[in-house]
N, C-alpha and C. Protein backbone atom coordinates (compact mmCIF):
# COMPACT_ATOMS: atom_id res chain seq x y z
N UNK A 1 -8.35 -3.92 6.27
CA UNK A 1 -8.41 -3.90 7.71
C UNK A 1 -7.09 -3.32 8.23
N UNK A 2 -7.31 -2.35 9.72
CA UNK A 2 -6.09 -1.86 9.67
C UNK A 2 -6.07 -2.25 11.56
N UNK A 3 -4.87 -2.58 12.16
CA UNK A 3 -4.82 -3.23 13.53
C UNK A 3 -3.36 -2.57 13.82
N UNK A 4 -3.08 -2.13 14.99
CA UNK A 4 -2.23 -1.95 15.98
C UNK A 4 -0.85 -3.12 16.11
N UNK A 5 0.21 -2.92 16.25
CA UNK A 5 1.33 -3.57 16.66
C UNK A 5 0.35 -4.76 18.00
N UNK A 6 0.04 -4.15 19.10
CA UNK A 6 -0.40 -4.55 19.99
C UNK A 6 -1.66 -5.35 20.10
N UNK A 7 -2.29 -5.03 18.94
CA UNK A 7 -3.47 -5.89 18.78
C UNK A 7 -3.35 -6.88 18.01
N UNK A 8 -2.32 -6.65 17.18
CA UNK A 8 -1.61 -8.09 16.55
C UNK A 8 -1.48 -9.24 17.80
N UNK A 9 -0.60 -8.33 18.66
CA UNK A 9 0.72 -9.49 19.58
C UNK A 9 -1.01 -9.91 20.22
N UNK A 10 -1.85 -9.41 20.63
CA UNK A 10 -2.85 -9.75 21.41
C UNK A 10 -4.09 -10.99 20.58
N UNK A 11 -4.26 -10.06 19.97
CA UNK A 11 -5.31 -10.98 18.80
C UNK A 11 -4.33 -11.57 17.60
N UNK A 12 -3.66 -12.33 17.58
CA UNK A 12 -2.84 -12.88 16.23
C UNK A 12 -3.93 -13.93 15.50
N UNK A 13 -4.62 -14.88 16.58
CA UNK A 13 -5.24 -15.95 15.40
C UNK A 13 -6.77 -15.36 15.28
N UNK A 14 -6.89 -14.15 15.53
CA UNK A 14 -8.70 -13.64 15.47
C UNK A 14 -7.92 -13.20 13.67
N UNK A 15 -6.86 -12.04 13.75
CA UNK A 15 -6.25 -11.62 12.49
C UNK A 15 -5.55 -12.43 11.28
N UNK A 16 -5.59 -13.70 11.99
CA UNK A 16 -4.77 -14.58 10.98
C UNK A 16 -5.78 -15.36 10.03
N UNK A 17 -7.39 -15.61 10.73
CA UNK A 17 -8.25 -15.61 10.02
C UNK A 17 -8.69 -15.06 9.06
N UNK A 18 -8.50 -13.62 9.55
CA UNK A 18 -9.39 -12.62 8.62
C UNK A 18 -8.20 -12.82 7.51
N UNK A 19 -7.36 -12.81 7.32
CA UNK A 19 -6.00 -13.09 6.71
C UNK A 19 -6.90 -14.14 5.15
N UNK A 20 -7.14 -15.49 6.49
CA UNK A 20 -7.41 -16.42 5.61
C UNK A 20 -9.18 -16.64 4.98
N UNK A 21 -9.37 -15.56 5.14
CA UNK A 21 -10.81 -15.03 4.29
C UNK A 21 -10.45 -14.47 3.39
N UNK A 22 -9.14 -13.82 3.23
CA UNK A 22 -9.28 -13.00 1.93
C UNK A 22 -8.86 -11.38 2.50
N UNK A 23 -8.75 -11.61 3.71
CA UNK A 23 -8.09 -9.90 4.15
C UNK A 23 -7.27 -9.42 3.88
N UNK A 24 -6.66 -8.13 3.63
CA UNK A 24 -5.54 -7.70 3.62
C UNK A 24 -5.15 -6.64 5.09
N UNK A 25 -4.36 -7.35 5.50
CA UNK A 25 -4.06 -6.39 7.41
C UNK A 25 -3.02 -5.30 7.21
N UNK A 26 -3.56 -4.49 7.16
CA UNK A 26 -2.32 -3.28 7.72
C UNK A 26 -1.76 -3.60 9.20
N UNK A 27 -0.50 -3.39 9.26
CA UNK A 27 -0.68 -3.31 11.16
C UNK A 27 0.47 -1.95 11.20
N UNK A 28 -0.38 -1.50 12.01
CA UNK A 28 0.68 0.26 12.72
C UNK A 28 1.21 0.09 13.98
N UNK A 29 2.64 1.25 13.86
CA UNK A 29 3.26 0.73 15.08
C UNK A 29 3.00 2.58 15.73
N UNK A 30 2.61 3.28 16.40
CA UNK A 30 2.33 4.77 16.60
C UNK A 30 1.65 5.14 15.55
N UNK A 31 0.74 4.53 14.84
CA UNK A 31 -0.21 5.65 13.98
C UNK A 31 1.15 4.86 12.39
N UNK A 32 1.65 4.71 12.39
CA UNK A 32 2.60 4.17 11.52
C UNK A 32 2.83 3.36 10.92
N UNK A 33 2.02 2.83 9.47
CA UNK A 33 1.97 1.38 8.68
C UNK A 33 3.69 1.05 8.79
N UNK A 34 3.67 -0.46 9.23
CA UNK A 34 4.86 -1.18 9.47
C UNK A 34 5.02 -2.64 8.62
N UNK A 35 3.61 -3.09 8.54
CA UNK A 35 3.94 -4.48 7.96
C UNK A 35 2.20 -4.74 7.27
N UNK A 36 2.41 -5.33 6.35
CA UNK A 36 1.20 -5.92 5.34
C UNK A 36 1.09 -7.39 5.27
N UNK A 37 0.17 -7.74 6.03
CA UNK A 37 -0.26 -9.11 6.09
C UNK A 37 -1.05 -10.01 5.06
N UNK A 38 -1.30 -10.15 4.09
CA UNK A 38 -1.94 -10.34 2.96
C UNK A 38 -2.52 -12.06 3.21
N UNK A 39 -3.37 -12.54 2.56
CA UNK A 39 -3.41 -13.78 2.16
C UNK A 39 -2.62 -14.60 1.19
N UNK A 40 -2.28 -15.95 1.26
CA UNK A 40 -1.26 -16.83 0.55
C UNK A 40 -2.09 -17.33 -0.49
N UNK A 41 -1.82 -17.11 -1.83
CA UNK A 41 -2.15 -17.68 -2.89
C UNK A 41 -1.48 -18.63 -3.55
N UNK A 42 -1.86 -18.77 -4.63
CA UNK A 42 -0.80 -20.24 -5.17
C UNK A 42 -0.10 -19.67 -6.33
N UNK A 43 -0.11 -18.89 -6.84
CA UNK A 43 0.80 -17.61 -7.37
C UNK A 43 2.07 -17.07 -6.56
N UNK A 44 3.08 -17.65 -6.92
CA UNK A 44 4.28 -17.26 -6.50
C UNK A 44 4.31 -15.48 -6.93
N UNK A 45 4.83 -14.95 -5.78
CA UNK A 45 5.60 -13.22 -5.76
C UNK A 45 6.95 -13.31 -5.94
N UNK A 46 7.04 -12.70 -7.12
CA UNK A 46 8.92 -12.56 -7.52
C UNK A 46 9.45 -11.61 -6.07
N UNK A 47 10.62 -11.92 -6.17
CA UNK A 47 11.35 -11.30 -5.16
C UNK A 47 11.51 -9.48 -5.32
N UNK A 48 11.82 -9.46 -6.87
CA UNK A 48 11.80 -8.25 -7.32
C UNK A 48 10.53 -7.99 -8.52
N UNK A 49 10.38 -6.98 -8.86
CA UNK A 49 9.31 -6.40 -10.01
C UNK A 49 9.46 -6.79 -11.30
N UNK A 50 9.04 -7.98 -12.06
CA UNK A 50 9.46 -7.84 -13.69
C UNK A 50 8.48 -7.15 -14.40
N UNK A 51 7.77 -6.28 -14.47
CA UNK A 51 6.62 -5.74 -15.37
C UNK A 51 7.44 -4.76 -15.68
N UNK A 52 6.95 -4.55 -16.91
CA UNK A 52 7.76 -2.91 -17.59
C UNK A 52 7.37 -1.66 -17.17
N UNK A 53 7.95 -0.79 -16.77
CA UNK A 53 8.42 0.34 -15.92
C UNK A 53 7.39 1.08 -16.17
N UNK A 54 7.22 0.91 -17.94
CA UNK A 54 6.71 2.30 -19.02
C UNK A 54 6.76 2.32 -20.30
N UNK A 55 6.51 2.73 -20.97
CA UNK A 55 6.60 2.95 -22.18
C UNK A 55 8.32 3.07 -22.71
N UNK A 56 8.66 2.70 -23.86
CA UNK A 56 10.15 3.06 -24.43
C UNK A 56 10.18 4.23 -25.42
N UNK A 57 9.09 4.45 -25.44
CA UNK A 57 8.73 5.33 -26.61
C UNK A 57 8.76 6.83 -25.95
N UNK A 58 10.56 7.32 -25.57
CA UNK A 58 11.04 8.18 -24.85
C UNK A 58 11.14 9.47 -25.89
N UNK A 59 10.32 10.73 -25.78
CA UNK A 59 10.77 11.69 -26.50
C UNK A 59 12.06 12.05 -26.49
N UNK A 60 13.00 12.22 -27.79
CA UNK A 60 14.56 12.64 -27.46
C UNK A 60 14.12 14.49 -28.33
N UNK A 61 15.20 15.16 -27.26
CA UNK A 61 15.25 16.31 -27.72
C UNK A 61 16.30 16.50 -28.35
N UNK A 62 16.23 16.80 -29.80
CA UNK A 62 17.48 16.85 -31.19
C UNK A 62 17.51 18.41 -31.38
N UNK A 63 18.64 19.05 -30.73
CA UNK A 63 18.75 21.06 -30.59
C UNK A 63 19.53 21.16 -32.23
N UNK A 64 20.08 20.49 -32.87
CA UNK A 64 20.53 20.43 -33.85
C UNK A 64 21.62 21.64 -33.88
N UNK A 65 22.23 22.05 -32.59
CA UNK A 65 23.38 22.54 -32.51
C UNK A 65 24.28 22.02 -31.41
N UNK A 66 25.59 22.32 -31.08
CA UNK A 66 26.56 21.98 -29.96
C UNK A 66 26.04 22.60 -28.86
N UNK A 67 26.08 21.69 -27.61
CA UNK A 67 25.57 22.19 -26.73
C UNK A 67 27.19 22.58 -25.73
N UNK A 68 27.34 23.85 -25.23
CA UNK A 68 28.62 24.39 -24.37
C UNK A 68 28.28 24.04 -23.14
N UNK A 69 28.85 23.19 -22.51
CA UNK A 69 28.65 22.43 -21.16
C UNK A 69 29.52 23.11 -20.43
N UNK A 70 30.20 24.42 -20.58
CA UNK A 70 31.10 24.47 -19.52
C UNK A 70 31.00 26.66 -19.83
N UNK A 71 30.04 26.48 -20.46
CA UNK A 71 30.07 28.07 -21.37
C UNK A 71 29.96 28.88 -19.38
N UNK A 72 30.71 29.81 -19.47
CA UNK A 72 30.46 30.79 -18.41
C UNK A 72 31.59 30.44 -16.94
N UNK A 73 32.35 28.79 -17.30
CA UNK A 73 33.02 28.00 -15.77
C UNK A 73 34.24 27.98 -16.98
N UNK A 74 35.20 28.71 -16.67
CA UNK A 74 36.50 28.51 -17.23
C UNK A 74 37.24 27.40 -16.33
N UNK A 75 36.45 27.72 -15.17
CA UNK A 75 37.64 26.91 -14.20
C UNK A 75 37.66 25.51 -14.41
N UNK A 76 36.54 25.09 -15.00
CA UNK A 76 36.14 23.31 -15.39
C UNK A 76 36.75 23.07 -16.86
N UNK A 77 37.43 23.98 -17.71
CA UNK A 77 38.03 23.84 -19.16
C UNK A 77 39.18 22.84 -18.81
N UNK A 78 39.56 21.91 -19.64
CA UNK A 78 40.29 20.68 -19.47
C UNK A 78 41.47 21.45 -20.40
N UNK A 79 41.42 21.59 -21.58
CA UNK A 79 42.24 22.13 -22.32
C UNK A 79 41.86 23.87 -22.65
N UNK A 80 42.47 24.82 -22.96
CA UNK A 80 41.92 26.06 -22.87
C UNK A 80 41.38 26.45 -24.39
N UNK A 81 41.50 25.74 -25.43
CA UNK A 81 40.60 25.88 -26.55
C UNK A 81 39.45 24.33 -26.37
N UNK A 82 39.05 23.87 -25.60
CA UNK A 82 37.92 23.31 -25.48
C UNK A 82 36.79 23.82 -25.34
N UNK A 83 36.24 23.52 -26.54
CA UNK A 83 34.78 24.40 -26.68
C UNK A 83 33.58 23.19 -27.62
């Protein structure tokens, strides 16, 4: 369900029902989602996210040579045989 800033402030306990049926309320402020009204369960919401991001199983790229981080910028050479 999606309701207006203004139809909130107007209708709050018609929306606070639907709330407590099981709704989930969008409310927009100009065409603009602002706030998510959900129903209260007995399942606590962590403050922050603990589920894992992704997978760890990160491809690494091994060039099996030196990579020149500075090849072509003399001006960034720390020492002048740093290579």
């Amino acid at each position: 369900m999606e309701t207006t800033a203004r139809d909130f402030n107007q209708n709050t306990s018609k929306i606070l029902a639907a709330a407590e049926r099981g709704e989930r309320i969008t409310v927009t402020k100009n065409g603009r989602p602002v706030a998510i009204l959900s129903p209260v369960t007995e399942e606590p919401v962590p403050d922050h996210p603990t589920d894992p991001m992704g997978d760890d199983d990160i491809p690494v790229f091994h060039s099996g040579s030196r990579i020149d981080w500075f090849e072509g910028h003399t001006a960034f050479r720390l020492w002048p045989d740093d290579r």
